[in-house]
C-alpha atoms as a PDB file:
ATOM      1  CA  UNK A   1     -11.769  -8.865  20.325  1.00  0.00           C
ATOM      2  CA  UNK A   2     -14.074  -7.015  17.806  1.00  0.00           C
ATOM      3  CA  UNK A   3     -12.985  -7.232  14.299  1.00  0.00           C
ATOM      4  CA  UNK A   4     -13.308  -3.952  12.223  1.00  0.00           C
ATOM      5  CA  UNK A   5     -13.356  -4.110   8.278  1.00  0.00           C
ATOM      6  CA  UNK A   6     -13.751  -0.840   6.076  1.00  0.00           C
ATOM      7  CA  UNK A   7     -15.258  -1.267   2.574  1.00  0.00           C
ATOM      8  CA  UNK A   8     -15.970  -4.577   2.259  1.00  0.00           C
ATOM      9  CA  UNK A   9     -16.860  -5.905  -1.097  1.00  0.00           C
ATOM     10  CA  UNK A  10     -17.750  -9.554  -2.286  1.00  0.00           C
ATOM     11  CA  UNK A  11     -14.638 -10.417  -2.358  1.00  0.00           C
ATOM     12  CA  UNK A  12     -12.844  -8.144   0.042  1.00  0.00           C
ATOM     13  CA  UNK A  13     -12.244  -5.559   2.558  1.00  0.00           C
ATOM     14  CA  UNK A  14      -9.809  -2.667   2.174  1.00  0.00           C
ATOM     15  CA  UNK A  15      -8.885  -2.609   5.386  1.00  0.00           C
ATOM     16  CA  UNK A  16      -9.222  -4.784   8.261  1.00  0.00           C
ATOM     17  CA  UNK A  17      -8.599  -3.978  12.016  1.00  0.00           C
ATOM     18  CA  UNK A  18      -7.522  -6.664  14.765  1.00  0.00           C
ATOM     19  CA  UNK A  19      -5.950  -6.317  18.262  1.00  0.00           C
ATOM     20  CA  UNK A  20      -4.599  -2.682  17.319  1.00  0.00           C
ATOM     21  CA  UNK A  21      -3.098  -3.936  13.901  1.00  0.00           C
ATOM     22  CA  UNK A  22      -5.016  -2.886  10.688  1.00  0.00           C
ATOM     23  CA  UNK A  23      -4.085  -4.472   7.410  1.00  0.00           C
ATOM     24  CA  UNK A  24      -4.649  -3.201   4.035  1.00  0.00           C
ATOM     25  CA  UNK A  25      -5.151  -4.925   0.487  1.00  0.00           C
ATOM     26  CA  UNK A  26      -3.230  -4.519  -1.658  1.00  0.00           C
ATOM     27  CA  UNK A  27      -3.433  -0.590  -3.388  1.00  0.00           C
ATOM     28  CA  UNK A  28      -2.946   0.154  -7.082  1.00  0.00           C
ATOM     29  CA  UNK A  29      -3.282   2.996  -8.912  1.00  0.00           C
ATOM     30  CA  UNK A  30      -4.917   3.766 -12.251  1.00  0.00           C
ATOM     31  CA  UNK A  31      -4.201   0.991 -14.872  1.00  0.00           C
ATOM     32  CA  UNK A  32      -2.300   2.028 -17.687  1.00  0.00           C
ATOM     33  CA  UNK A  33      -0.944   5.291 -16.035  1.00  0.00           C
ATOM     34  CA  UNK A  34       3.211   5.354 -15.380  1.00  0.00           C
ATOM     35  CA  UNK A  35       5.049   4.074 -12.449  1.00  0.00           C
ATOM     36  CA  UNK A  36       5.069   7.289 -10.697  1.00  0.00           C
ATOM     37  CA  UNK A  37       1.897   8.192 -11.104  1.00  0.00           C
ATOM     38  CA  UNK A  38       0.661   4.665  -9.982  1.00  0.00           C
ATOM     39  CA  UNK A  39       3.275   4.376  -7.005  1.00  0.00           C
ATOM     40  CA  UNK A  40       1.799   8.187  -6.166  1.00  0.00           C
ATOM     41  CA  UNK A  41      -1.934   6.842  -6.421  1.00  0.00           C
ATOM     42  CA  UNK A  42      -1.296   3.938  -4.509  1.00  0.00           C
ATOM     43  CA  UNK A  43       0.217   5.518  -1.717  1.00  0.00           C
ATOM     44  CA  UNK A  44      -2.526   7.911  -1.387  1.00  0.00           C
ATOM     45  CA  UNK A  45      -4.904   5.033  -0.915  1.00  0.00           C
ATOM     46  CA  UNK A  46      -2.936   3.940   1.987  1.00  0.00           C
ATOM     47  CA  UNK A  47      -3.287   7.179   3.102  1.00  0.00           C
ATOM     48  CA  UNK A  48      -7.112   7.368   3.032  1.00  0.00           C
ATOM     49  CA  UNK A  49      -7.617   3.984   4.091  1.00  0.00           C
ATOM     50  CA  UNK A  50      -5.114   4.236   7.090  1.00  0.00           C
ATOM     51  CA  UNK A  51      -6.684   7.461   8.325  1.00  0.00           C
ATOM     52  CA  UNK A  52     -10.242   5.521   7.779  1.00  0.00           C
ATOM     53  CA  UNK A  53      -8.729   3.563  10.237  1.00  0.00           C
ATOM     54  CA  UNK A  54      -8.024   5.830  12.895  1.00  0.00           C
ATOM     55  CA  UNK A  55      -4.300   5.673  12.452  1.00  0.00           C
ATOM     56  CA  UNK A  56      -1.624   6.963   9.570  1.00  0.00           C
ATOM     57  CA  UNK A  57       1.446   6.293   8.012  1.00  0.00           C
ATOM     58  CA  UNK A  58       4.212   7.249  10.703  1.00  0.00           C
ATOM     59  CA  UNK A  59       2.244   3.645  12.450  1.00  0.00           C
ATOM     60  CA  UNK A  60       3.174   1.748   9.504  1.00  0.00           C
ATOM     61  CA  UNK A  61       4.944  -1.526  10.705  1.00  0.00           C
ATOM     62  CA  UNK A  62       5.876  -3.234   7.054  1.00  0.00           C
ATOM     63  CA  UNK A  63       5.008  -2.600   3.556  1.00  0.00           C
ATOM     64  CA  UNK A  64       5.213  -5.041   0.197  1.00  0.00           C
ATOM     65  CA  UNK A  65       5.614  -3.698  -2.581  1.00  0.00           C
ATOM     66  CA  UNK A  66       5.061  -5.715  -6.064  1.00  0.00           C
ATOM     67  CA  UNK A  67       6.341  -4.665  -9.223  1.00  0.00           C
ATOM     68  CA  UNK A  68       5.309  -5.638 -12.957  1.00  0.00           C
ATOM     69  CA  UNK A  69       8.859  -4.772 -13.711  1.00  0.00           C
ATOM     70  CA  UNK A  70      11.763  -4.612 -11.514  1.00  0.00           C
ATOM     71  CA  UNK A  71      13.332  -2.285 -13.665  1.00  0.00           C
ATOM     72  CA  UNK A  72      11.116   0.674 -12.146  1.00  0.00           C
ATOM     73  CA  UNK A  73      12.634  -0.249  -8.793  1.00  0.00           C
ATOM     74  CA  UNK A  74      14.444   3.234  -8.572  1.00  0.00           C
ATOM     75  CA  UNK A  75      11.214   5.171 -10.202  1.00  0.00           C
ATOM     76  CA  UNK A  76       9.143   3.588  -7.300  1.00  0.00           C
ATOM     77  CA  UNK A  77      11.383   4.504  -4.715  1.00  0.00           C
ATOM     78  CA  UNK A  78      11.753   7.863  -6.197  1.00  0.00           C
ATOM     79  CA  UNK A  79       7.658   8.195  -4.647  1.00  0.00           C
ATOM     80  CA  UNK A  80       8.216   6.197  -1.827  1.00  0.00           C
ATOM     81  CA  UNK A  81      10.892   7.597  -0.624  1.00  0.00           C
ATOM     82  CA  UNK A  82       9.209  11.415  -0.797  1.00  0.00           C
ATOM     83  CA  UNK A  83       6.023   9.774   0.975  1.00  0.00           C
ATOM     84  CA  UNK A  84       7.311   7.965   3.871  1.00  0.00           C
ATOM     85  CA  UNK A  85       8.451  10.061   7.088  1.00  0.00           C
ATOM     86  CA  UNK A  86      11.944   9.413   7.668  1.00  0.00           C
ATOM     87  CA  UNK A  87      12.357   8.280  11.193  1.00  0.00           C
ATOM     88  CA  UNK A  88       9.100   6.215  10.911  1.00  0.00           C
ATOM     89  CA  UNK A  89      10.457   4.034   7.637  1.00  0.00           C
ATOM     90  CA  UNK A  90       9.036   0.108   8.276  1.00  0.00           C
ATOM     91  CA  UNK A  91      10.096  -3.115   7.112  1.00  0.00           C
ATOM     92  CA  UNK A  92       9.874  -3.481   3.600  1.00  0.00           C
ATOM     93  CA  UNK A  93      10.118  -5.778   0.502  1.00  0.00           C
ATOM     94  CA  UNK A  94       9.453  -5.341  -2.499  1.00  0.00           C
ATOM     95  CA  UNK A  95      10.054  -8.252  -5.660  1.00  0.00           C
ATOM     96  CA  UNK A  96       8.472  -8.452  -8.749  1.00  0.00           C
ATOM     97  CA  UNK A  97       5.571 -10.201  -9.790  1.00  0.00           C
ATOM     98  CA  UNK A  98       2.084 -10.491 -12.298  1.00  0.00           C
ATOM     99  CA  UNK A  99      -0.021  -7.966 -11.170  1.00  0.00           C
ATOM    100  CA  UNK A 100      -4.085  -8.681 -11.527  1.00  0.00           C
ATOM    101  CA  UNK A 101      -3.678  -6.890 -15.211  1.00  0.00           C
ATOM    102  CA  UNK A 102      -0.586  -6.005 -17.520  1.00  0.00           C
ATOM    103  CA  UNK A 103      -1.508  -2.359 -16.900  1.00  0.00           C
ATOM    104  CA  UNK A 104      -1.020  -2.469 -13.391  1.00  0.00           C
ATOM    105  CA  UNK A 105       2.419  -1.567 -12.731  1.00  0.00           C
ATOM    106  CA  UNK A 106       2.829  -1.215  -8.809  1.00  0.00           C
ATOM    107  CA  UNK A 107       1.257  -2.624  -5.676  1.00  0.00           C
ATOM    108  CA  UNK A 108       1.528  -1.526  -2.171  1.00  0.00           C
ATOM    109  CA  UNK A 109       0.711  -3.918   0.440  1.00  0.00           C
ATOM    110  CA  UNK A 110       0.837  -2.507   4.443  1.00  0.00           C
ATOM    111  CA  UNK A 111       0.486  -3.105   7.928  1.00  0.00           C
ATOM    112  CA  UNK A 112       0.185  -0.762  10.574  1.00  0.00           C
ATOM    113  CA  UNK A 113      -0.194  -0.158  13.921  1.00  0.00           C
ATOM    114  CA  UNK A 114      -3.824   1.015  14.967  1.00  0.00           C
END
């Protein structure tokens, strides 16, 4: 089976393909920026990198989401919950964690079916 990865860095891809299932890093949005915007950044990155992939978000399978603060849990899923297609909702956690930088706020982590 032929492994596809989309811009692949050093470090990293952004998305990697494998037997129909493409995985994303993690997504962030603009350091610094609020909770909603970040949340609404990140989730557009999934968007672009999904349809990179040939596929979109009603194929998601499960999402992780990390926030800095688990006290934005309801501002997050204010976004999330506006973004994701009801009837097509995946498995999802989300906990709270240190992001790569204090300004980082959110982090969206998904899986989907190609």
């Amino acid at each position: 089976m032929e492994i596809k990865r989309f811009e692949t860095g050093p470090r990293m891809s952004q998305a990697v393909v494998y037997n129909n299932t493409v995985y994303l890093a993690g997504q962030v949005g603009n350091a610094g920026d609020d909770v909603v915007t970040q949340t609404k950044q990140a989730l557009a990155e999934v968007d672009r990198l999904l349809a990179l992939a040939g596929t979109d978000k009603t194929r998601i399978l499960s999402a992780t989401i990390w926030l800095a603060d688990m006290a934005d849990f309801a501002k997050m899923n204010s976004v999330w919950d506006a973004w994701v297609p009801q009837g097509h909702t995946p498995a999802r956690a989300t906990g709270e964690a240190k992001l790569a930088t204090p300004e980082y706020l959110v982090e969206v982590i998904v899986t989907a079916a190609a």
